[in-house]
Protein backbone atom coordinates (compact mmCIF):
# COMPACT_ATOMS: atom_id res chain seq x y z
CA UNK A 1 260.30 -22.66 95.23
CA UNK A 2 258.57 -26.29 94.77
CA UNK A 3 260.11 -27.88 97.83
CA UNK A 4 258.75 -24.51 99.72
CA UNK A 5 254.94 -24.40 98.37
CA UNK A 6 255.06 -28.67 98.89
CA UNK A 7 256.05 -28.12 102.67
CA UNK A 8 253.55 -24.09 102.76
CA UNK A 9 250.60 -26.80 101.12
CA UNK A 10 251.20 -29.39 104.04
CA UNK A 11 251.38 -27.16 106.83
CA UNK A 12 248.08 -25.38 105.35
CA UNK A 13 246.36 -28.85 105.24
CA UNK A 14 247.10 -29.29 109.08
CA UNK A 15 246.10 -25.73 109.88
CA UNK A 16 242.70 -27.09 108.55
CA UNK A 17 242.71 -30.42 110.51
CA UNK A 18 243.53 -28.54 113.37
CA UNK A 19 240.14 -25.92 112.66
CA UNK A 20 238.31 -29.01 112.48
CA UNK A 21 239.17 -30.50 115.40
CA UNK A 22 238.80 -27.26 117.92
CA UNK A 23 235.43 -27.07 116.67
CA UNK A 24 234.65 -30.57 118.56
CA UNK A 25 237.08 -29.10 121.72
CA UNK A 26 236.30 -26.59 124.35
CA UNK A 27 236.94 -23.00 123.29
CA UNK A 28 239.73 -22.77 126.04
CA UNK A 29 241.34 -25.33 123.93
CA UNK A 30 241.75 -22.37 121.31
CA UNK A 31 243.55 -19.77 123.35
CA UNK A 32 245.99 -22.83 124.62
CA UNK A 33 246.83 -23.19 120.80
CA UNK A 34 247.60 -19.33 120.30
CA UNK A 35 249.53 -19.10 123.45
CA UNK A 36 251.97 -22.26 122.31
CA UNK A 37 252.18 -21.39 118.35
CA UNK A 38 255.52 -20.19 118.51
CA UNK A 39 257.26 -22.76 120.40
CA UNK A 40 255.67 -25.66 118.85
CA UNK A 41 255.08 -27.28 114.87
CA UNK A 42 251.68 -27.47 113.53
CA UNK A 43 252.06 -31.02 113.11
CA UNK A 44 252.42 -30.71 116.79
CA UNK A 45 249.28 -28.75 117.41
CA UNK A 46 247.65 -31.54 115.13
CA UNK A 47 248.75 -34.01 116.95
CA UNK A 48 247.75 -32.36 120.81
CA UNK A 49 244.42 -31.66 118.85
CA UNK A 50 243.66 -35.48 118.38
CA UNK A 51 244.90 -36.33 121.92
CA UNK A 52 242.62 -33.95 123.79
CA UNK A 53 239.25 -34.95 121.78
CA UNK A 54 239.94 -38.40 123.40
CA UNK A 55 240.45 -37.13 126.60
CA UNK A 56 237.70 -34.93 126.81
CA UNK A 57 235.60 -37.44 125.46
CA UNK A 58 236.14 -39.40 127.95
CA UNK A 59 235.69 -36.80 130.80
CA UNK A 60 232.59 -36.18 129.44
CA UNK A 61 231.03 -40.02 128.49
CA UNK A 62 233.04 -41.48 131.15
CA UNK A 63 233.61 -39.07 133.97
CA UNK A 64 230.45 -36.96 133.48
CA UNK A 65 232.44 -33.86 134.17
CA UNK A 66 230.21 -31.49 131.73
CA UNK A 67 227.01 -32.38 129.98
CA UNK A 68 228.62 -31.14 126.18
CA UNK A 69 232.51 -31.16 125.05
CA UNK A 70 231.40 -27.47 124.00
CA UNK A 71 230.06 -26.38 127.63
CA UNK A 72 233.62 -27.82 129.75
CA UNK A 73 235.11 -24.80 131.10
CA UNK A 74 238.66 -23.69 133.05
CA UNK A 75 236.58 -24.54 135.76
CA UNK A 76 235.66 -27.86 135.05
CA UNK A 77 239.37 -28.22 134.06
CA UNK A 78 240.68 -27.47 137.72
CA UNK A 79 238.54 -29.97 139.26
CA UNK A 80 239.68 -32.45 137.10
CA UNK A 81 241.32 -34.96 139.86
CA UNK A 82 244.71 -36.91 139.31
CA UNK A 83 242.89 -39.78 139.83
CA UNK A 84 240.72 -38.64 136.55
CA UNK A 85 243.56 -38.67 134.85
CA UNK A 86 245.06 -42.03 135.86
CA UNK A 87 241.60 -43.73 134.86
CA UNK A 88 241.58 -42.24 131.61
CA UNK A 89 244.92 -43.79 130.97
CA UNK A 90 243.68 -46.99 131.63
CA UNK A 91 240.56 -46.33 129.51
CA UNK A 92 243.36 -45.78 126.65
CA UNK A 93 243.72 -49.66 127.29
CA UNK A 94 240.97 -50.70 125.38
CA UNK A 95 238.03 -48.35 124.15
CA UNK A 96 235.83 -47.41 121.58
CA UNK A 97 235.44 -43.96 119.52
CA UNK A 98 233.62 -43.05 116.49
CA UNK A 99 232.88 -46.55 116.44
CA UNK A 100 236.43 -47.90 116.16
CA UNK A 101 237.97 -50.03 119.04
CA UNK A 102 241.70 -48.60 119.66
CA UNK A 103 244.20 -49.66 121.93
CA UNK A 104 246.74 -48.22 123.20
CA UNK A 105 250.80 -49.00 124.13
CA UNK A 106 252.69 -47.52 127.36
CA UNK A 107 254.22 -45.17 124.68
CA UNK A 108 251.19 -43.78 123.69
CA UNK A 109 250.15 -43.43 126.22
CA UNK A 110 252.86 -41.49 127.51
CA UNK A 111 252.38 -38.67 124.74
CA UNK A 112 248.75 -38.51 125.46
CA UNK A 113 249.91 -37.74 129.13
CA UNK A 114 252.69 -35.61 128.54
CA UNK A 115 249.68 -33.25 125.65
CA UNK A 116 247.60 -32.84 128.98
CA UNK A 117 250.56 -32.25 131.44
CA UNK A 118 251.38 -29.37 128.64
CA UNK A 119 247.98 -28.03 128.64
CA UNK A 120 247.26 -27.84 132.34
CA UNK A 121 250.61 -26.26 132.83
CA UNK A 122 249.93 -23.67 130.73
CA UNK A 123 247.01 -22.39 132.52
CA UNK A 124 248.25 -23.16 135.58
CA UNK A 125 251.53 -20.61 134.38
CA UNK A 126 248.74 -18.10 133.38
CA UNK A 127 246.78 -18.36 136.43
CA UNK A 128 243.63 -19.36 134.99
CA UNK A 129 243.67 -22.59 136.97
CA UNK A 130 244.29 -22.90 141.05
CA UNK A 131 245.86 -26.38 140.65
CA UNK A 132 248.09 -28.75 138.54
CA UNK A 133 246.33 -32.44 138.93
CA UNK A 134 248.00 -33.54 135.82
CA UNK A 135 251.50 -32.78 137.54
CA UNK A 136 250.64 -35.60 139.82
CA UNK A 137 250.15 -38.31 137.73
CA UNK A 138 253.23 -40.43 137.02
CA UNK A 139 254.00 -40.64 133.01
CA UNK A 140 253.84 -44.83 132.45
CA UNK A 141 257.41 -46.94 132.77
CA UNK A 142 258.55 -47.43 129.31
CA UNK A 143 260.48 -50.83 127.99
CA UNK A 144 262.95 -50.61 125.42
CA UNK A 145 262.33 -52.05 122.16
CA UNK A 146 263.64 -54.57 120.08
CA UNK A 147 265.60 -52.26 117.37
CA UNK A 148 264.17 -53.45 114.13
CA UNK A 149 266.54 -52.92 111.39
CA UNK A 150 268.30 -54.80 108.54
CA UNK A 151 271.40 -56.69 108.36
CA UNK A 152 273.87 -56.40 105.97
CA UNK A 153 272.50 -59.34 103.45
CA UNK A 154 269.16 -58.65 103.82
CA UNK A 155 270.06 -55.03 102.32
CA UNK A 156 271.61 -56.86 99.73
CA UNK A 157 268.49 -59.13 99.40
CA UNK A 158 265.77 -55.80 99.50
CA UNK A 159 267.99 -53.85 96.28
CA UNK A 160 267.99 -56.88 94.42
CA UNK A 161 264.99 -57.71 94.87
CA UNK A 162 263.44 -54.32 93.64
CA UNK A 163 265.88 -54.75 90.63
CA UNK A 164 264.99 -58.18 89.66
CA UNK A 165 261.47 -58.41 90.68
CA UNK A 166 261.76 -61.51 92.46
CA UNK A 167 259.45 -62.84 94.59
CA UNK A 168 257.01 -60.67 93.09
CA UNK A 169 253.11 -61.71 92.57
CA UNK A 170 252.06 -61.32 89.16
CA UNK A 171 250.03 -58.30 89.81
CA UNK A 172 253.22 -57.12 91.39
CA UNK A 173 254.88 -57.34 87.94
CA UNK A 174 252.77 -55.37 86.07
CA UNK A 175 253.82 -52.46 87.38
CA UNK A 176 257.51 -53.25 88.13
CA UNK A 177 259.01 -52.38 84.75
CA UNK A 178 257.26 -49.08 85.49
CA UNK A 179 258.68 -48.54 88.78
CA UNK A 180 261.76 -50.61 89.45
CA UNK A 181 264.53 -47.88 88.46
CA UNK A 182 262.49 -45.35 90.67
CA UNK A 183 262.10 -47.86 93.45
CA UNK A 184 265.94 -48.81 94.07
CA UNK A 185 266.26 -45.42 94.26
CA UNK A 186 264.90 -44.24 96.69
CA UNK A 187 265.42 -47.84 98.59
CA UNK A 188 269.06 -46.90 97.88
CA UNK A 189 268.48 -43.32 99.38
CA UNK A 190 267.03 -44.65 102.61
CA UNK A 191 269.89 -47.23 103.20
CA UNK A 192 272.22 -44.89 101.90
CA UNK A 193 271.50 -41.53 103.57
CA UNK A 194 269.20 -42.14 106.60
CA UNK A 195 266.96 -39.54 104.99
CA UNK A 196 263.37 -39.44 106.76
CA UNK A 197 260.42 -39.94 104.45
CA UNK A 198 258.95 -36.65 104.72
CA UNK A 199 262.47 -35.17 103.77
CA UNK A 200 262.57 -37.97 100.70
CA UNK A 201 258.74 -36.78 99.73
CA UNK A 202 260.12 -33.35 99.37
CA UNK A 203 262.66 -33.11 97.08
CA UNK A 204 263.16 -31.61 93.66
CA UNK A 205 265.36 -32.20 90.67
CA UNK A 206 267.54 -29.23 91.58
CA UNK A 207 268.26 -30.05 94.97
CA UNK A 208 270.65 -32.87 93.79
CA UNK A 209 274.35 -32.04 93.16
CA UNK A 210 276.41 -34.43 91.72
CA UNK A 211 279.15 -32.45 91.69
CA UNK A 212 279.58 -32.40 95.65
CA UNK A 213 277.21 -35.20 95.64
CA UNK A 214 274.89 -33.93 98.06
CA UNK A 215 271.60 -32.56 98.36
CA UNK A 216 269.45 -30.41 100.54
CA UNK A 217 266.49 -30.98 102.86
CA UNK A 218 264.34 -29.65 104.98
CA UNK A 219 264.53 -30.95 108.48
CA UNK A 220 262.01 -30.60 111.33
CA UNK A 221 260.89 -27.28 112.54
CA UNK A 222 261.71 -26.20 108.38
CA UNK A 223 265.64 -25.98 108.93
CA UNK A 224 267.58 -26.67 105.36
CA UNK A 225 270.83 -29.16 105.55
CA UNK A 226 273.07 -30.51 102.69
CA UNK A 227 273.56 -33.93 103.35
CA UNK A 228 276.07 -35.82 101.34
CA UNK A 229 276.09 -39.39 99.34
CA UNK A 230 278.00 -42.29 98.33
CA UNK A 231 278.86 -43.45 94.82
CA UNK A 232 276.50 -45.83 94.66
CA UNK A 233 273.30 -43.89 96.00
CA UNK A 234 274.82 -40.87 93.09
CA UNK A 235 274.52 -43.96 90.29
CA UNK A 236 270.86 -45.20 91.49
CA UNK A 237 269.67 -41.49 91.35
CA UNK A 238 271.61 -40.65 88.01
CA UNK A 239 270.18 -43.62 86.54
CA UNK A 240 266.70 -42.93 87.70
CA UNK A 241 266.67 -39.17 86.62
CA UNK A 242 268.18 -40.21 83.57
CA UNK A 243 264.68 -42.47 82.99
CA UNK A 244 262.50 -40.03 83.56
CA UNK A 245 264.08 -37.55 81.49
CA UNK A 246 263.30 -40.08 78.34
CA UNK A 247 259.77 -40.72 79.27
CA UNK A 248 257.94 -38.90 77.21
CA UNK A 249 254.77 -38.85 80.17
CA UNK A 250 257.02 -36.89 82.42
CA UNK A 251 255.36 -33.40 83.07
CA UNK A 252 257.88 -30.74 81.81
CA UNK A 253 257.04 -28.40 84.53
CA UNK A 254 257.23 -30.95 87.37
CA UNK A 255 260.04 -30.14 89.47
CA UNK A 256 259.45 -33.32 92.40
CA UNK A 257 262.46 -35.64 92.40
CA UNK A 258 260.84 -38.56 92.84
CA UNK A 259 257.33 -39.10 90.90
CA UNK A 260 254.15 -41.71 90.86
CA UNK A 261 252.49 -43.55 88.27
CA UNK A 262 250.27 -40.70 87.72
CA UNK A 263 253.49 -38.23 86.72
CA UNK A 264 252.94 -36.00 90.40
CA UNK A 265 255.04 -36.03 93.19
CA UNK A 266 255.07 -39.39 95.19
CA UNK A 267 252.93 -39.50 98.19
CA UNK A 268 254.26 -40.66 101.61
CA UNK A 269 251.54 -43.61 101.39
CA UNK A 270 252.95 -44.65 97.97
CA UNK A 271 256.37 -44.67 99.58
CA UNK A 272 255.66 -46.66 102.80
CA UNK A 273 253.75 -48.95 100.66
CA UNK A 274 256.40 -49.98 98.61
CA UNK A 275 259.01 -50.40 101.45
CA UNK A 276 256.42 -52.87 102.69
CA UNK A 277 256.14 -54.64 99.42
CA UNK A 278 260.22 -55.58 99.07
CA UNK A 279 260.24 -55.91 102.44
CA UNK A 280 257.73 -58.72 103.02
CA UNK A 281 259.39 -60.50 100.37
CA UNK A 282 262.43 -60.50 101.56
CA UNK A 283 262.23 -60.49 105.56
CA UNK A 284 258.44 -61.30 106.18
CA UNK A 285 259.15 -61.78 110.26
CA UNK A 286 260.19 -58.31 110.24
CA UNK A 287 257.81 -55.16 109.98
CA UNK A 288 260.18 -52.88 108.09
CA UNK A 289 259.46 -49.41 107.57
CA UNK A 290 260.92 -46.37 105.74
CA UNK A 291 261.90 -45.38 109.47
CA UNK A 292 263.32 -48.53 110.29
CA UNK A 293 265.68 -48.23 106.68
CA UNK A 294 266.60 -45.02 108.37
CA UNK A 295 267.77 -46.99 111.95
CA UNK A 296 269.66 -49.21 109.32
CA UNK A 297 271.55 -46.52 107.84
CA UNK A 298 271.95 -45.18 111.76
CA UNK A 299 273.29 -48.18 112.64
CA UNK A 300 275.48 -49.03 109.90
CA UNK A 301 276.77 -45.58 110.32
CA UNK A 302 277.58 -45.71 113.98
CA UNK A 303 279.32 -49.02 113.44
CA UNK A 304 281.97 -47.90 111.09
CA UNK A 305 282.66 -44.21 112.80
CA UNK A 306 281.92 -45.09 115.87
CA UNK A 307 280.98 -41.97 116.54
CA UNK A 308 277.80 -41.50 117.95
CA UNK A 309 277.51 -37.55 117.26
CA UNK A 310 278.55 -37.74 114.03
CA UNK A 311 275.99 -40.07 113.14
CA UNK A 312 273.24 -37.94 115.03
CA UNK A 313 274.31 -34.75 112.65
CA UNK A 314 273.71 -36.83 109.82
CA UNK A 315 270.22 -37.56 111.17
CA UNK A 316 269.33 -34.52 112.07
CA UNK A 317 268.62 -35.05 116.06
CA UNK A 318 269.14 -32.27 118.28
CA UNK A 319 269.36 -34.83 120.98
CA UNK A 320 272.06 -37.24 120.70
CA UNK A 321 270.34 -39.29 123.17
CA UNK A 322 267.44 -40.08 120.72
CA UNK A 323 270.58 -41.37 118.32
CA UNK A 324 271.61 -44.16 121.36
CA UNK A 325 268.03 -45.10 121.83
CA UNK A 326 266.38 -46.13 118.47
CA UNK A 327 269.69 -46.25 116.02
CA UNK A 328 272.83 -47.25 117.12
CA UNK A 329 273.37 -50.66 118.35
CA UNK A 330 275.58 -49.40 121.12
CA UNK A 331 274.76 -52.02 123.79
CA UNK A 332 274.38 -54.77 121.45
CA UNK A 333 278.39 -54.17 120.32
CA UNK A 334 279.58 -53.64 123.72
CA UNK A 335 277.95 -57.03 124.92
CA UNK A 336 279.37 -58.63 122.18
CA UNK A 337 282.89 -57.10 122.29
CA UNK A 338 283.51 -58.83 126.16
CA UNK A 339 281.77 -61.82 125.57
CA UNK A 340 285.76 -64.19 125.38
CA UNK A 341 286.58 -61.32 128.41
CA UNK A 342 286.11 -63.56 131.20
CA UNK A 343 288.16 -66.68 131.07
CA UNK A 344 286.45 -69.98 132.74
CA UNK A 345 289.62 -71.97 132.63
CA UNK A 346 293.02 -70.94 130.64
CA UNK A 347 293.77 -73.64 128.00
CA UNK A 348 296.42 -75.45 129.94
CA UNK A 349 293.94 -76.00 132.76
CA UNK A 350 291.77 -78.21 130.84
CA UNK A 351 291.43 -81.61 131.18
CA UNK A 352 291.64 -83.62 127.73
């Protein structure tokens, strides 16, 4: 019942966001919401929300296609040009709103595209435009990107270093006594399971089973899974449940798994904030994320099965291609596996 008012109170808090935001959109922007609330996430919604204020900020500032956000109409929408649309993803470059100079990559600018390719198709569908523009435009060319993950020493390196402390500033210290058992963990649970941080956020004390070892989440779109664990991730959670049960400033009626200083369940900030602590310690060239502990696990995964569907069921993708493209290091084996393929010279050819 926790885990469901956690995920009821998060989905509530974007419904808000979202309220917020149509209020600074054209009302059209409203009925496009209603018409796609079935098919899509709020997060979603939240996300095309933010996407389209840019956009039709710029129309507006840039393009002078209305004289007010409020007053741009279907109208206004159809005579939107392809060509509109192309310069406004090169405004996405560089450019300034609310005062803040953002930038942005091919990638995002390829969601901002595909949010108004969604929109325009959808009243194109219902007839309340004449013509596509957005159809036109070509979404950017993507380049693949470095994988960022850990190897297997620097794993090593990250646990021990949340155990021992080492490395640590002496602010840092402070609070490690506090936190260490929590914080391998949940380290241990990322490396471990490939769990994604919203999923880690949400669990309770009763989700865990240590008789099966295995616990349940909820995945994207609110589907539950049981997802299983090793020995060693069982021991890090025992031993950390086992803590909390003897502190005596542990709520009685808090049900969250995993808990911050203040005795409530951990936020997602807290969490990303202390992946970035261990990590800079020990791997300060790489940016490492609780998603890219999650491409470790992926990889790690995919590398003993060698099975790349096995290791997207464990992740939760619907889409095994989204398993080949940011987990497993597919390409990087198979380069490596024929690199003494081709022979140059056989041994008795060469000249002493």
């Amino acid at each position: 019942m926790e885990e469901k008012n956690y995920y009821q109170s998060r989905n509530l808090n974007n419904l808000k966001k979202i309220g917020y935001l149509l209020d600074e959109l054209p009302p059209f922007v409203e009925d496009y919401f209603v018409g796609i609330e079935n098919q899509t996430s709020t997060l979603t919604r939240l996300n095309y929300a933010y996407d389209l204020r840019i956009f039709f900020h710029y129309l507006i500032v840039n393009r002078k296609k209305a004289a007010f956000v409020r007053d741009f109409t279907l109208q206004d929408l159809e005579d939107v040009t392809a060509t509109d649309i192309e310069r406004f993803l090169s405004f996405l470059s560089s450019y300034e709103f609310n005062g803040c100079v953002e930038c942005c990559n091919e990638r995002a600018k390829a969601r901002k595209l595909s949010t108004i390719r969604a929109m325009f198709k959808y009243f194109f569908r219902k007839e309340k435009i004449k013509v596509d523009n957005a159809a036109k435009v070509l979404m950017p060319k993507l380049h693949d990107k470095e994988i960022i993950r850990l190897e297997v020493n620097e794993i090593v390196d990250l646990l021990n270093c949340a155990e021992s402390g080492i490395g640590m500033s002496g602010q840092q210290r402070a609070y490690h006594d506090r936190t260490k058992i929590r914080d391998v963990a949940i380290l241990t649970l990322f490396l471990g399971t490939g769990i994604r941080i919203s999923e880690l956020v949400g669990l309770n004390n009763d989700d865990i089973d240590f008789t099966s070892n295995s616990f349940k989440v909820t995945r994207k779109g609110g589907n539950q899974s049981i997802l299983y664990f090793s020995d060693e991730v069982a021991e890090a959670l025992a031993r950390y449940i086992a803590y909390k049960e003897d502190d005596k400033n542990t709520p009685s009626g808090e049900s969250a798994l995993f808990l911050s200083l203040q005795m409530k369940r951990i936020s997602v900030r807290a969490v990303e904030n202390l992946v970035k602590k261990y990590s800079k310690i020990v791997t300060p060239l790489k940016k490492i994320s609780p998603h890219k502990l999650r491409s470790t696990y992926g990889t790690q995964l995919y590398r003993e099965t060698q099975d790349i569907y096995v290791v997207a069921d464990v992740l939760g993708h619907k889409d095994v291609n989204t398993t080949k493209k940011h987990y497993a290091a597919i390409d990087e084996d198979a380069r490596r596996s024929v690199a003494d393929k081709v022979r140059l010279r056989e041994e008795n050819d060469k000249k002493v």
